[in-house]
N, C-alpha and C. Protein backbone atom coordinates (compact mmCIF):
# COMPACT_ATOMS: atom_id res chain seq x y z
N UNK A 1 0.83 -1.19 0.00
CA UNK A 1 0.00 0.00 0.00
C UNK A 1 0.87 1.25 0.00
N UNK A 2 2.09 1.10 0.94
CA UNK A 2 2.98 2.36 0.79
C UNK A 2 2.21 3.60 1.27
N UNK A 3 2.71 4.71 0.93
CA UNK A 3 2.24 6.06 1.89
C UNK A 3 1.00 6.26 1.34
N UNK A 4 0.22 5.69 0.26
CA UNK A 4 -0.96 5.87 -0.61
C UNK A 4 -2.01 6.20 0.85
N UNK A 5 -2.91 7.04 0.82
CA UNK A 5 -3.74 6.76 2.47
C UNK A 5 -5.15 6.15 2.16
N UNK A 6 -5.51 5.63 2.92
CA UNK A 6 -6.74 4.79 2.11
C UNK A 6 -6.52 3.39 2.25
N UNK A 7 -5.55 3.60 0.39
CA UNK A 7 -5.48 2.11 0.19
C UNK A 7 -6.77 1.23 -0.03
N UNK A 8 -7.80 1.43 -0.41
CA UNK A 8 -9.29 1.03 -0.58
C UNK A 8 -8.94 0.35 -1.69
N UNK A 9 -9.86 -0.72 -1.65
CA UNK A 9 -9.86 -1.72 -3.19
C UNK A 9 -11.51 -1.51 -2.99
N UNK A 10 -12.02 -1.92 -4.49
CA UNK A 10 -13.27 -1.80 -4.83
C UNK A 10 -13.38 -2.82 -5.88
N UNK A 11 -14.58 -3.54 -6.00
CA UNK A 11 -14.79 -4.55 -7.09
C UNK A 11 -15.54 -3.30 -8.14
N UNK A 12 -14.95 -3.69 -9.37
CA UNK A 12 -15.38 -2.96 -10.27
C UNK A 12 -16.29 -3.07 -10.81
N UNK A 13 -17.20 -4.75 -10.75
CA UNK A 13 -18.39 -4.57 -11.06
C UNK A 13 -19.32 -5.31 -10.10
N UNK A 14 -20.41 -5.06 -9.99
CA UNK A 14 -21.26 -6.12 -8.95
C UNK A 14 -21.83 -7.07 -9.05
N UNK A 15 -21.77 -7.55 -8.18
CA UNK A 15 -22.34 -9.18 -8.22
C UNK A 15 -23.42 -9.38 -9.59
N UNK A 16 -23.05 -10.32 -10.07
CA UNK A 16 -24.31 -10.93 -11.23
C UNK A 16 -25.51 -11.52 -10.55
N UNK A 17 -26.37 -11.02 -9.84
CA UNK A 17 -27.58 -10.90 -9.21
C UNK A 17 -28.68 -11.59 -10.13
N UNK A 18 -28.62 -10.81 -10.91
CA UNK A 18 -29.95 -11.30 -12.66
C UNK A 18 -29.21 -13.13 -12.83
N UNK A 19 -28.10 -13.84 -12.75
CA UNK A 19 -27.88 -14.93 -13.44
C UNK A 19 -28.18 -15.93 -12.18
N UNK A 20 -28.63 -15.51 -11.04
CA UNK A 20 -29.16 -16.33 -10.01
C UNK A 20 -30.85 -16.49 -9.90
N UNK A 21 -31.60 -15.46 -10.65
CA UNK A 21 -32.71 -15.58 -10.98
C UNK A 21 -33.00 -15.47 -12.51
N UNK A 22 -32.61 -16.54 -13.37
CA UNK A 22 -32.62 -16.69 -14.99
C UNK A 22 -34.08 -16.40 -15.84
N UNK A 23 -34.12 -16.03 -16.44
CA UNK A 23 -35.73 -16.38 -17.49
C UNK A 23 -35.37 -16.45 -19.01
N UNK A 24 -36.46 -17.24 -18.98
CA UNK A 24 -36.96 -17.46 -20.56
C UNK A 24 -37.44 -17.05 -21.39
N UNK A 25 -37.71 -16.98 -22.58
CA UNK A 25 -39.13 -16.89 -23.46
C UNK A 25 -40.43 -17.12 -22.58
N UNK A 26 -40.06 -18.86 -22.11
CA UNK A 26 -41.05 -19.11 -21.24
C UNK A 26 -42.01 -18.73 -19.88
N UNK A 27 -40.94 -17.92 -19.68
CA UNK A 27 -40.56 -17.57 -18.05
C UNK A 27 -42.33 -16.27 -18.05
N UNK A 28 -42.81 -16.52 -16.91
CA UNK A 28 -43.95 -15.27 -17.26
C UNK A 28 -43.80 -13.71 -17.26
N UNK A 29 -44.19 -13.11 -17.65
CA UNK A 29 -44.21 -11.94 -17.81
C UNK A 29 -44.49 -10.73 -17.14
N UNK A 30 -44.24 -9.85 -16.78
CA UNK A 30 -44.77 -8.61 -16.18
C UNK A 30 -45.02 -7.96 -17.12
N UNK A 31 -46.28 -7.24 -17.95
CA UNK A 31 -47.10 -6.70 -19.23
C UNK A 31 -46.46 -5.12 -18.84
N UNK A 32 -45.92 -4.52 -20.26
CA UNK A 32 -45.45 -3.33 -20.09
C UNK A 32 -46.82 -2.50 -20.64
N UNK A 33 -47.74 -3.39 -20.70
CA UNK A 33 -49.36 -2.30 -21.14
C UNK A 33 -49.35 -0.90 -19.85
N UNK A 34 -49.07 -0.95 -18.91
CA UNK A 34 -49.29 0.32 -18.31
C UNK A 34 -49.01 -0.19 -16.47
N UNK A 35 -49.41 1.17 -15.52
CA UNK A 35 -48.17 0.67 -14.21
C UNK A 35 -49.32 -0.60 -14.02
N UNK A 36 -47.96 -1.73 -13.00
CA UNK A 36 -49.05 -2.74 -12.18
C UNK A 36 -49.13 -2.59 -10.70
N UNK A 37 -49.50 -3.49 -9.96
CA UNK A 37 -49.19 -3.65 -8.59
C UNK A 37 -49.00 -4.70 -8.55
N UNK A 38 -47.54 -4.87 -7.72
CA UNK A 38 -47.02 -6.23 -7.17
C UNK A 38 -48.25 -7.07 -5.88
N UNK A 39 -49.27 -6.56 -5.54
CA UNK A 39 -49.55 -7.14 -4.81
C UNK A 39 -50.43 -8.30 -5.45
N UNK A 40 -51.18 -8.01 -6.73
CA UNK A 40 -51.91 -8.62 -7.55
C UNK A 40 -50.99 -9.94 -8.32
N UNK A 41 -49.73 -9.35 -8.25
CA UNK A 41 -48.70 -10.61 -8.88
C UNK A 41 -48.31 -11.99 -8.09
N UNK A 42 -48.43 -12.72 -8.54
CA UNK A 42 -48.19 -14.22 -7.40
C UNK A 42 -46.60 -14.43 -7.83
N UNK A 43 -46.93 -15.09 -6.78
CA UNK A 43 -44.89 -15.50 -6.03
C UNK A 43 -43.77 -16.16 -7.32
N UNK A 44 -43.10 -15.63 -7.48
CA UNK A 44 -42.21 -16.07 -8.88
C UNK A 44 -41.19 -15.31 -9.44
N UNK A 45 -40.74 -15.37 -10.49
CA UNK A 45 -39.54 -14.78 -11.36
C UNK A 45 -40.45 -14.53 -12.30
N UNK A 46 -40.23 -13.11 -12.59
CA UNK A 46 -40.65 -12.59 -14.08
C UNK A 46 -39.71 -11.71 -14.93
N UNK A 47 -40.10 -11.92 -16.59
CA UNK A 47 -39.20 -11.21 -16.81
C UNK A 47 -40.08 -9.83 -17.63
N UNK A 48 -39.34 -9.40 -18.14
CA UNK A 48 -40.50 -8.00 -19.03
C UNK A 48 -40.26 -7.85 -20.07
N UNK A 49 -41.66 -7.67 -20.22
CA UNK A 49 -41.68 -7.36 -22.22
C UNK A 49 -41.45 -6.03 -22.86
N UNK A 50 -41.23 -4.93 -21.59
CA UNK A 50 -41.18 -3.25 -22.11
C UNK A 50 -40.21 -2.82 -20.55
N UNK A 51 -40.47 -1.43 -20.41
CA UNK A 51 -40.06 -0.78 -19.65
C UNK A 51 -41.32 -1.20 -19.02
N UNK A 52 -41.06 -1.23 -17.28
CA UNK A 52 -42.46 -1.53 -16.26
C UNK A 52 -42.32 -0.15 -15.33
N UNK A 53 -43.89 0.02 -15.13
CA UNK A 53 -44.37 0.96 -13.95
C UNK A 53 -44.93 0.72 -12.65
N UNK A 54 -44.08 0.71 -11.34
CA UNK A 54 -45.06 -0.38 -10.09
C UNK A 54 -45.87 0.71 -9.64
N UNK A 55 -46.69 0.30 -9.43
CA UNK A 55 -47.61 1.12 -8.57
C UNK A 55 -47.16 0.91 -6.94
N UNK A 56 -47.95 1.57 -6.02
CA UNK A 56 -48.18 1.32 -4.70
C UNK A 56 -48.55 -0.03 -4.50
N UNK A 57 -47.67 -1.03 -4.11
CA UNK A 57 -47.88 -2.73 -4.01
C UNK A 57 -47.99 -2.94 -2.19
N UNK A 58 -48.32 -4.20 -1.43
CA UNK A 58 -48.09 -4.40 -0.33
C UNK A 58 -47.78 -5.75 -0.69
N UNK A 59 -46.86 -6.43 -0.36
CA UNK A 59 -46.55 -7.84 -0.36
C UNK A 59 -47.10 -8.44 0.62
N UNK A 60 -47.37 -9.26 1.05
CA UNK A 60 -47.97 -10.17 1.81
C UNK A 60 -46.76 -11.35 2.42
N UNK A 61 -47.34 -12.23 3.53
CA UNK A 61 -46.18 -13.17 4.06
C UNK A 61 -46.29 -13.45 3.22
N UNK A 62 -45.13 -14.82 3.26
CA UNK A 62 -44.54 -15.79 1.79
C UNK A 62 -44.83 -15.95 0.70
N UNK A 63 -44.99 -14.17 0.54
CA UNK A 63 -44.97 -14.27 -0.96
C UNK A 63 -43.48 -13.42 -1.20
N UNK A 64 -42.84 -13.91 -2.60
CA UNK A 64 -41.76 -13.39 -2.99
C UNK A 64 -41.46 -13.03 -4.43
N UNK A 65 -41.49 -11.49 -5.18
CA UNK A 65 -41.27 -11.74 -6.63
C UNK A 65 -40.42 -11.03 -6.94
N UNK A 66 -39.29 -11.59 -7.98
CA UNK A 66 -38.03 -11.68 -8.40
C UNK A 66 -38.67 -10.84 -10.09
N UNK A 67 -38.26 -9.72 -10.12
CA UNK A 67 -38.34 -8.98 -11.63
C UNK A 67 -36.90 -9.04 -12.01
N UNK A 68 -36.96 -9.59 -12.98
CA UNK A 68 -35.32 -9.84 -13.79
C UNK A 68 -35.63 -9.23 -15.28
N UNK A 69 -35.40 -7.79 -15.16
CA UNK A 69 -35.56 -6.88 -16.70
C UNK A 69 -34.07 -6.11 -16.77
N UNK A 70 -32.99 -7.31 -17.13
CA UNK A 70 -32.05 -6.55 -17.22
C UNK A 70 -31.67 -5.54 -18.74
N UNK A 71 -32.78 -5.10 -19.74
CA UNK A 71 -32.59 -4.35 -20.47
C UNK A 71 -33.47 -3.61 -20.65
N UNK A 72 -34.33 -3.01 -19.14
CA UNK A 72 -35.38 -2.32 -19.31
C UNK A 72 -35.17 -1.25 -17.72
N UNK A 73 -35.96 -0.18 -18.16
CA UNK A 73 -36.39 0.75 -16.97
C UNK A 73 -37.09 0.15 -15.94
N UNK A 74 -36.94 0.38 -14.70
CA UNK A 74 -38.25 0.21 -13.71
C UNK A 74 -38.55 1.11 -12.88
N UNK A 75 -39.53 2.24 -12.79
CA UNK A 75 -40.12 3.19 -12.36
C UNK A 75 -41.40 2.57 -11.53
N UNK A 76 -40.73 3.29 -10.26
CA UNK A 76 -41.41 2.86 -8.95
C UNK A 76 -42.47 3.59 -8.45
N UNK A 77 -44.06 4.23 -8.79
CA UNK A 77 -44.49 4.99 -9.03
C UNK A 77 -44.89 5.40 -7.48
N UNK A 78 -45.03 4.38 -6.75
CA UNK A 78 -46.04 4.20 -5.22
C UNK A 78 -45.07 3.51 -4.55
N UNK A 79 -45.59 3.31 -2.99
CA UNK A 79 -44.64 2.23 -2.16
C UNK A 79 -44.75 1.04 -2.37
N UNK A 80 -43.88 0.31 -2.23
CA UNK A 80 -43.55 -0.79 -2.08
C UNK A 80 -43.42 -1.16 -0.69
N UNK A 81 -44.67 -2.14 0.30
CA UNK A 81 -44.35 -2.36 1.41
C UNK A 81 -44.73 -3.77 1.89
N UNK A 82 -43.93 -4.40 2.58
CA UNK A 82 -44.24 -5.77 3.15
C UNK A 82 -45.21 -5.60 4.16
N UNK A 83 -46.01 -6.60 3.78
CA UNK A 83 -47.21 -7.04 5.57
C UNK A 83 -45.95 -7.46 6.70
N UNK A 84 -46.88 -6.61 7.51
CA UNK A 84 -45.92 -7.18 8.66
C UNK A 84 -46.28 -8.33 9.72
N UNK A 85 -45.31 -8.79 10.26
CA UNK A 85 -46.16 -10.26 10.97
C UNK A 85 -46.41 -9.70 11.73
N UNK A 86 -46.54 -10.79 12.94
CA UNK A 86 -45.45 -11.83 13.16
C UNK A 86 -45.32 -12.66 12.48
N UNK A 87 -44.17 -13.54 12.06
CA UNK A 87 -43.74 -14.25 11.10
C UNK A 87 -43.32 -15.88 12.01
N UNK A 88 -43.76 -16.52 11.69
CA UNK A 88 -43.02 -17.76 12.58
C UNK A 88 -41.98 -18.95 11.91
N UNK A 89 -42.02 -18.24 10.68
CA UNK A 89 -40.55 -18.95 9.96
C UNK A 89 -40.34 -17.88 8.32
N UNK A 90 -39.07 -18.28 8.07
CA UNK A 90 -38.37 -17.35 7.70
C UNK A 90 -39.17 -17.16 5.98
N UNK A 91 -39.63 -18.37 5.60
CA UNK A 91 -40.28 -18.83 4.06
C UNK A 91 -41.32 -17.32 4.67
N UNK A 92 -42.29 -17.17 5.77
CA UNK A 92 -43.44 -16.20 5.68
C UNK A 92 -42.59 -14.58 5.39
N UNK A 93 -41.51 -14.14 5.33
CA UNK A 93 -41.15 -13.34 5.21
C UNK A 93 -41.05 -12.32 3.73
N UNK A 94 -41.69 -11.69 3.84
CA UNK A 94 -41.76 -10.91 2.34
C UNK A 94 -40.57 -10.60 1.69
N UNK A 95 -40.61 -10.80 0.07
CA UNK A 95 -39.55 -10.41 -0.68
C UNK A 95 -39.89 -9.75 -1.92
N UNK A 96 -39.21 -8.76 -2.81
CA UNK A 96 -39.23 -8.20 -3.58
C UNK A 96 -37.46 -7.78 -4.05
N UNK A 97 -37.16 -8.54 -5.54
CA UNK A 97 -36.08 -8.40 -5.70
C UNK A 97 -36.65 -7.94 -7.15
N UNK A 98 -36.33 -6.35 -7.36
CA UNK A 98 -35.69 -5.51 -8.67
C UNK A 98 -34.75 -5.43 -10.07
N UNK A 99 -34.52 -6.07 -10.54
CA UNK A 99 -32.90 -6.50 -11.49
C UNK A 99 -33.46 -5.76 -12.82
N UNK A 100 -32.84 -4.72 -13.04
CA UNK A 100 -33.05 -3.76 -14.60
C UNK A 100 -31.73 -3.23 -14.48
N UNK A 101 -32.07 -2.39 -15.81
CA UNK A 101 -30.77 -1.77 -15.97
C UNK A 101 -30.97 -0.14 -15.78
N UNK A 102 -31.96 0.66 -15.42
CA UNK A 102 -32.08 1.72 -14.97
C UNK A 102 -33.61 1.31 -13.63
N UNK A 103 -33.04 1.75 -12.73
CA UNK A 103 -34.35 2.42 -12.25
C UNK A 103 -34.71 4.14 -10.97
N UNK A 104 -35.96 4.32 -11.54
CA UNK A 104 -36.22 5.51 -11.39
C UNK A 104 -37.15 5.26 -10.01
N UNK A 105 -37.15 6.28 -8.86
CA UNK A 105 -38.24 6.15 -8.30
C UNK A 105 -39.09 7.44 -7.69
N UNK A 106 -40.36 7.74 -8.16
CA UNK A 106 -40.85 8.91 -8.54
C UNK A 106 -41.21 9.76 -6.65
N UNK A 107 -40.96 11.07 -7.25
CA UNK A 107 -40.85 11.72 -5.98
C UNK A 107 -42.03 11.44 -5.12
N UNK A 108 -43.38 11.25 -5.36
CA UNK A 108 -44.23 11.03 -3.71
C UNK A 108 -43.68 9.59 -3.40
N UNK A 109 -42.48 8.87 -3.59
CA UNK A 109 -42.93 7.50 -3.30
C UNK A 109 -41.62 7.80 -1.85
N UNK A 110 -42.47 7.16 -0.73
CA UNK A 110 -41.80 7.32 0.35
C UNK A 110 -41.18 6.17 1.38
N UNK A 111 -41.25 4.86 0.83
CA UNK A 111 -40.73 3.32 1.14
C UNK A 111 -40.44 2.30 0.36
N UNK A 112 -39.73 2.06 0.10
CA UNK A 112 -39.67 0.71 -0.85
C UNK A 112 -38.71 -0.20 -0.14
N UNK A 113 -39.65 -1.01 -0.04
CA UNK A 113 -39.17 -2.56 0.75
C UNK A 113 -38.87 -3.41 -0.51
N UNK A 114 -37.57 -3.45 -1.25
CA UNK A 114 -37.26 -3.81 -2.20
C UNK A 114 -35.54 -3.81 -1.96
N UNK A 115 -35.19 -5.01 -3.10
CA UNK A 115 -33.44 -5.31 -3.21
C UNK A 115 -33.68 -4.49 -4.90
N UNK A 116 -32.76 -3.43 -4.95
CA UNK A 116 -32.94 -2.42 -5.91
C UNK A 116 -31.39 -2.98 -6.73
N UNK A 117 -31.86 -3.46 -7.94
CA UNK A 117 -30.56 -3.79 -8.38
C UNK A 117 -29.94 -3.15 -9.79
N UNK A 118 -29.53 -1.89 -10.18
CA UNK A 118 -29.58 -1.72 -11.43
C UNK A 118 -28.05 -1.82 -12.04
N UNK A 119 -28.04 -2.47 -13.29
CA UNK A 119 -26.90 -3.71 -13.62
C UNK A 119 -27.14 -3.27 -15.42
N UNK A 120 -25.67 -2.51 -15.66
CA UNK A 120 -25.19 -2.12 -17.15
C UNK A 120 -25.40 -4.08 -17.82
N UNK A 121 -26.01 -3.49 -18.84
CA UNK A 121 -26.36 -4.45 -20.03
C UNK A 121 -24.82 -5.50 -20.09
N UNK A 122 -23.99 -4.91 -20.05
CA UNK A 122 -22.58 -5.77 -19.89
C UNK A 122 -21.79 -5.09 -19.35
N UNK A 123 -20.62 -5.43 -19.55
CA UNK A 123 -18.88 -4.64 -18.82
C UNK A 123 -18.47 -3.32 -19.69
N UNK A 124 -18.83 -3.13 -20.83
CA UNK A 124 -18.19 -2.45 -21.55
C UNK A 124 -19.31 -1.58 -21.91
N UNK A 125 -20.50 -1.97 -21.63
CA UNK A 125 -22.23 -0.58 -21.66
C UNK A 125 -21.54 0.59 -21.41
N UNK A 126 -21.94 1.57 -21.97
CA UNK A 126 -21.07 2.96 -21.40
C UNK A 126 -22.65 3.71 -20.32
N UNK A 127 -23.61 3.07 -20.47
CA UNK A 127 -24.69 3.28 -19.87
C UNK A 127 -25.28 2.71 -18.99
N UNK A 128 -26.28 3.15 -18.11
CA UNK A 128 -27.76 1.59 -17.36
C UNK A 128 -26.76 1.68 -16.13
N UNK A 129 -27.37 1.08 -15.73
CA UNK A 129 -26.93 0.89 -14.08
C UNK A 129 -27.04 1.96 -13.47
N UNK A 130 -28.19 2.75 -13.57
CA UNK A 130 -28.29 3.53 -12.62
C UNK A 130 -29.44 3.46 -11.71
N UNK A 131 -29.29 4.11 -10.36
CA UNK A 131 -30.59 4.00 -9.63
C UNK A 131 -31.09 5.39 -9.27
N UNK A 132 -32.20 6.06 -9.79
CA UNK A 132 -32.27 7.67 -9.50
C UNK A 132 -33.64 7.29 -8.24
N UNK A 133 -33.10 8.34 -7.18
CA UNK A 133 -33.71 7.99 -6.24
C UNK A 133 -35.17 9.64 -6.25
N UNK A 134 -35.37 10.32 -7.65
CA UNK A 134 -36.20 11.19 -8.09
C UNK A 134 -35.92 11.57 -9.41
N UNK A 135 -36.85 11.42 -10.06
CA UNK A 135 -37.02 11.73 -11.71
C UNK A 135 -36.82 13.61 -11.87
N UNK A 136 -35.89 14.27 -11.85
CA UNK A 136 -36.38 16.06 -12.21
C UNK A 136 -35.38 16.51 -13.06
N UNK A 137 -35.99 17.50 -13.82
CA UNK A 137 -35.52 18.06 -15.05
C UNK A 137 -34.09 18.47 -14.64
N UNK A 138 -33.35 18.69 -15.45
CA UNK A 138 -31.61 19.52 -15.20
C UNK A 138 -32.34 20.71 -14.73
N UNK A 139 -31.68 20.93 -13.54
CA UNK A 139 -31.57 22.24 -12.93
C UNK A 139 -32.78 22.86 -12.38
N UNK A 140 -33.58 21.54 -11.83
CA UNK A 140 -34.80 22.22 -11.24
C UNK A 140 -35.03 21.65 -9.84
N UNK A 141 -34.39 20.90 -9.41
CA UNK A 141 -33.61 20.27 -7.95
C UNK A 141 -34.24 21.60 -7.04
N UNK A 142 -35.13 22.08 -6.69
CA UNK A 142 -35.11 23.04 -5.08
C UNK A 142 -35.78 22.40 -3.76
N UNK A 143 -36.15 23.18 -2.83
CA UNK A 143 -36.02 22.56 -1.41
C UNK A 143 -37.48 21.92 -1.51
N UNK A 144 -38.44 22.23 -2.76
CA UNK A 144 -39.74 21.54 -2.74
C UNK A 144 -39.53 20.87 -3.56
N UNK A 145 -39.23 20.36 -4.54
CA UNK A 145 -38.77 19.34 -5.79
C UNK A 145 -37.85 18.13 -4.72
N UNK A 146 -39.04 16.83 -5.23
CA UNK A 146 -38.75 15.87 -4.91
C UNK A 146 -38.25 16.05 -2.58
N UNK A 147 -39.68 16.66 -2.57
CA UNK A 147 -39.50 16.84 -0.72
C UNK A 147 -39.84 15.86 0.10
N UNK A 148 -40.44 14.58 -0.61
CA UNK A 148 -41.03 13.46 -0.13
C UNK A 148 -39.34 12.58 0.79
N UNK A 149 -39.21 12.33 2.06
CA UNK A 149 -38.01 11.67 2.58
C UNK A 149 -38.23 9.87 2.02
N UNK A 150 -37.28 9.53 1.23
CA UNK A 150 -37.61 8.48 1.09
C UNK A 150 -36.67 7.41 1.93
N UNK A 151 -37.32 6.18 2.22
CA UNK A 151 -36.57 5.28 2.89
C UNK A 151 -36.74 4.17 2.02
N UNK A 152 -35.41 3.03 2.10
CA UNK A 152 -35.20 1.60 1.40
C UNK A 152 -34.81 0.84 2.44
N UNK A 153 -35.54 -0.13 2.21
CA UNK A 153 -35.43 -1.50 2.99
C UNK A 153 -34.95 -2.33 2.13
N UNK A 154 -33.26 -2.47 1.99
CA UNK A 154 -32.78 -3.71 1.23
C UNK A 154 -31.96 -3.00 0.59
N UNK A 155 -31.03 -4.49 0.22
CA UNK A 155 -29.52 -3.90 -0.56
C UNK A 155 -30.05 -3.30 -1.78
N UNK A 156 -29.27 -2.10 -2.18
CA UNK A 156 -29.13 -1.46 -3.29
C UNK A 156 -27.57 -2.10 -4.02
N UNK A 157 -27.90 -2.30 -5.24
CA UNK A 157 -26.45 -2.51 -6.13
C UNK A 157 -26.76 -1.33 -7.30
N UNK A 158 -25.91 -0.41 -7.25
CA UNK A 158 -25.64 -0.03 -8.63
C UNK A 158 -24.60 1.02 -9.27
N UNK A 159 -24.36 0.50 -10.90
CA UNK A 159 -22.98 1.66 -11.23
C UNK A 159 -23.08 3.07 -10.74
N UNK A 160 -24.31 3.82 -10.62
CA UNK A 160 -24.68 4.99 -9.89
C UNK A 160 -25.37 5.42 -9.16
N UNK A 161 -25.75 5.90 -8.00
CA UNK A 161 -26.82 6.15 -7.57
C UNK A 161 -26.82 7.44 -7.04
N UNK A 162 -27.51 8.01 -7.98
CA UNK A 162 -28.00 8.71 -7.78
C UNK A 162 -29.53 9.75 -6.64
N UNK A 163 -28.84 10.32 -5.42
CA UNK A 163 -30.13 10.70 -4.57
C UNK A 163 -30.16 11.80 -4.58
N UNK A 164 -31.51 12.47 -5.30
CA UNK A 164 -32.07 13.47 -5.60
C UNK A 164 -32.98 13.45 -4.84
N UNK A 165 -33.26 13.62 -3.41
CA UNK A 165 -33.99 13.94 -2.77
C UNK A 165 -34.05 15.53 -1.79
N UNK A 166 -34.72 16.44 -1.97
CA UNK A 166 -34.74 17.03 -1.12
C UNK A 166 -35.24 17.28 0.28
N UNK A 167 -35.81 16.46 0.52
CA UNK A 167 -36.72 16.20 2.44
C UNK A 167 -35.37 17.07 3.02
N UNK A 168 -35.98 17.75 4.33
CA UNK A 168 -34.33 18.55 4.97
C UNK A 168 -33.89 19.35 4.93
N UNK A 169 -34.15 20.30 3.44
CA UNK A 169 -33.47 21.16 2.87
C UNK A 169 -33.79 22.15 3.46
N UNK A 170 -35.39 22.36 3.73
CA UNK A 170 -36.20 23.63 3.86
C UNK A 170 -35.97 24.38 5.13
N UNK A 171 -36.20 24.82 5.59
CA UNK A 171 -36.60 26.07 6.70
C UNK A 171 -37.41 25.12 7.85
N UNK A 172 -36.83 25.46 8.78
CA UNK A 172 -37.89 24.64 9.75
C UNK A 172 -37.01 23.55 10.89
N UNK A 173 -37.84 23.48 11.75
CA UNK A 173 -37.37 22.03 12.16
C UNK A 173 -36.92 20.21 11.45
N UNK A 174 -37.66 20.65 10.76
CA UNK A 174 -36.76 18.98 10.14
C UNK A 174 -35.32 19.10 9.49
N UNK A 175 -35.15 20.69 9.33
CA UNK A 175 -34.17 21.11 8.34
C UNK A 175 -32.89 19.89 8.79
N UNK A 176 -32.42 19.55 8.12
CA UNK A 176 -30.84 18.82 8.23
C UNK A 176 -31.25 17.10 8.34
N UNK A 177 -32.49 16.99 8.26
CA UNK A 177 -33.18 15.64 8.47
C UNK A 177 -32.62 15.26 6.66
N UNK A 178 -32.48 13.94 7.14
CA UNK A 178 -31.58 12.65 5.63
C UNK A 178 -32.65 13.10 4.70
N UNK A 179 -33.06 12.97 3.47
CA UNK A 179 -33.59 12.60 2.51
C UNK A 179 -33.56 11.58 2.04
N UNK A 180 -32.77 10.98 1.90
CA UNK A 180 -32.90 9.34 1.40
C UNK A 180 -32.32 8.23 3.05
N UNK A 181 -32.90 7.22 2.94
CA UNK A 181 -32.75 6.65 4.35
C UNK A 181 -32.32 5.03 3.65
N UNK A 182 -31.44 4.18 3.69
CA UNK A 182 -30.80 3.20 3.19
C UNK A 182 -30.97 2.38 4.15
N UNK A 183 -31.64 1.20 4.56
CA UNK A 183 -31.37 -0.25 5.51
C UNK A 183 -31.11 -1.05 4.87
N UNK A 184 -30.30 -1.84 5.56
CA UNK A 184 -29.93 -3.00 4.95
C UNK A 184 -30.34 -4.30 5.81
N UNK A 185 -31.88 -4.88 5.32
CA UNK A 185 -32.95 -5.89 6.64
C UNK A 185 -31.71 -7.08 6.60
N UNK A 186 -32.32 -7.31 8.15
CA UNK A 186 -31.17 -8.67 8.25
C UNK A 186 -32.38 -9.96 7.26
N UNK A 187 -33.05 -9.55 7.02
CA UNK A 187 -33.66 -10.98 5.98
C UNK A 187 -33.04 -11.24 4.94
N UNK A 188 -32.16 -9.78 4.39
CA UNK A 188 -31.47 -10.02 3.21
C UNK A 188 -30.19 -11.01 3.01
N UNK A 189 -29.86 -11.48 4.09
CA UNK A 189 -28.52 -11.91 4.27
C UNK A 189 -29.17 -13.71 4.23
């Protein structure tokens, strides 16, 4: 390492997440006809036929769904939230795993109980892999644009991430309060 200070190593790319949950032709679908809700979707791997829009979903115990759209957008329109137990084994525990190559998540959305994974098309993509944590025009970012505080429940992977949140900014008592809030649930492990 020598006088270098730091000395930090970093893996340059992240885990292949999408090749542990595979699909097919066969494999079913999430319909890019317009947004859905995960709560209406039953337990499985899907893959997508367009760019997808989630609505406000609640997962339920042991249910678990795996979206594997690694050459598509996923725009998170509403929350994403697990039922909560009590749980008396680990299968009743809610899951929601993400795998695209961009995703967006729109400013009122204020929880997502989701593994957010966004993963460049390959090694050499000069694009994708990003995760924008608010959709807003260049240069319109102020202390009311995108004021919703958002929180994530679950690992995030991605080449960028981007948090465009303003919650905090404003005048007041919450002033200096996080805008974006990151957990990492011990279910994920």
């Amino acid at each position: 390492c020598g006088s270098t200070i730091g000395c930090y190593r970093h893996n340059s790319l992240i885990p292949n997440v999408k090749a542990r949950f595979p699909t097919t032709t066969a494999s079913p679908a999430i319909d890019s006809g317009g947004p859905v809700s995960l709560t209406n979707v039953a337990t499985g791997v899907y893959r997508a036929t367009g760019n997808i829009e989630i609505n406000a979903s609640t997962i339920q115990a042991g249910k678990w769904i795996v979206i594997n759209a690694p050459n598509r957008t996923v725009t998170i329109k509403g929350d994403i939230r697990y039922a909560g137990g009590p749980f008396t084994s680990a299968e009743q525990i809610p899951q929601v795993i993400i795998i695209a190559n961009n995703i967006t998540i729109e400013a009122g959305v204020a929880n997502v109980d989701s593994w957010l994974i966004a993963q460049r098309t390959s090694s050499t993509a000069t694009s994708g892999g990003v995760i924008r944590t608010c959709e807003v025009a260049a240069g319109d970012i102020t202390a009311s644009t995108c004021g919703t505080k958002l929180t994530v429940n679950g690992p995030v992977m991605a080449h960028r991430l981007l948090m465009l949140r303003t919650a905090g900014a404003g005048p007041g008592p919450a002033a200096g309060e996080p805008a974006e809030v990151f957990n990492f649930r011990p279910d994920a492990y």
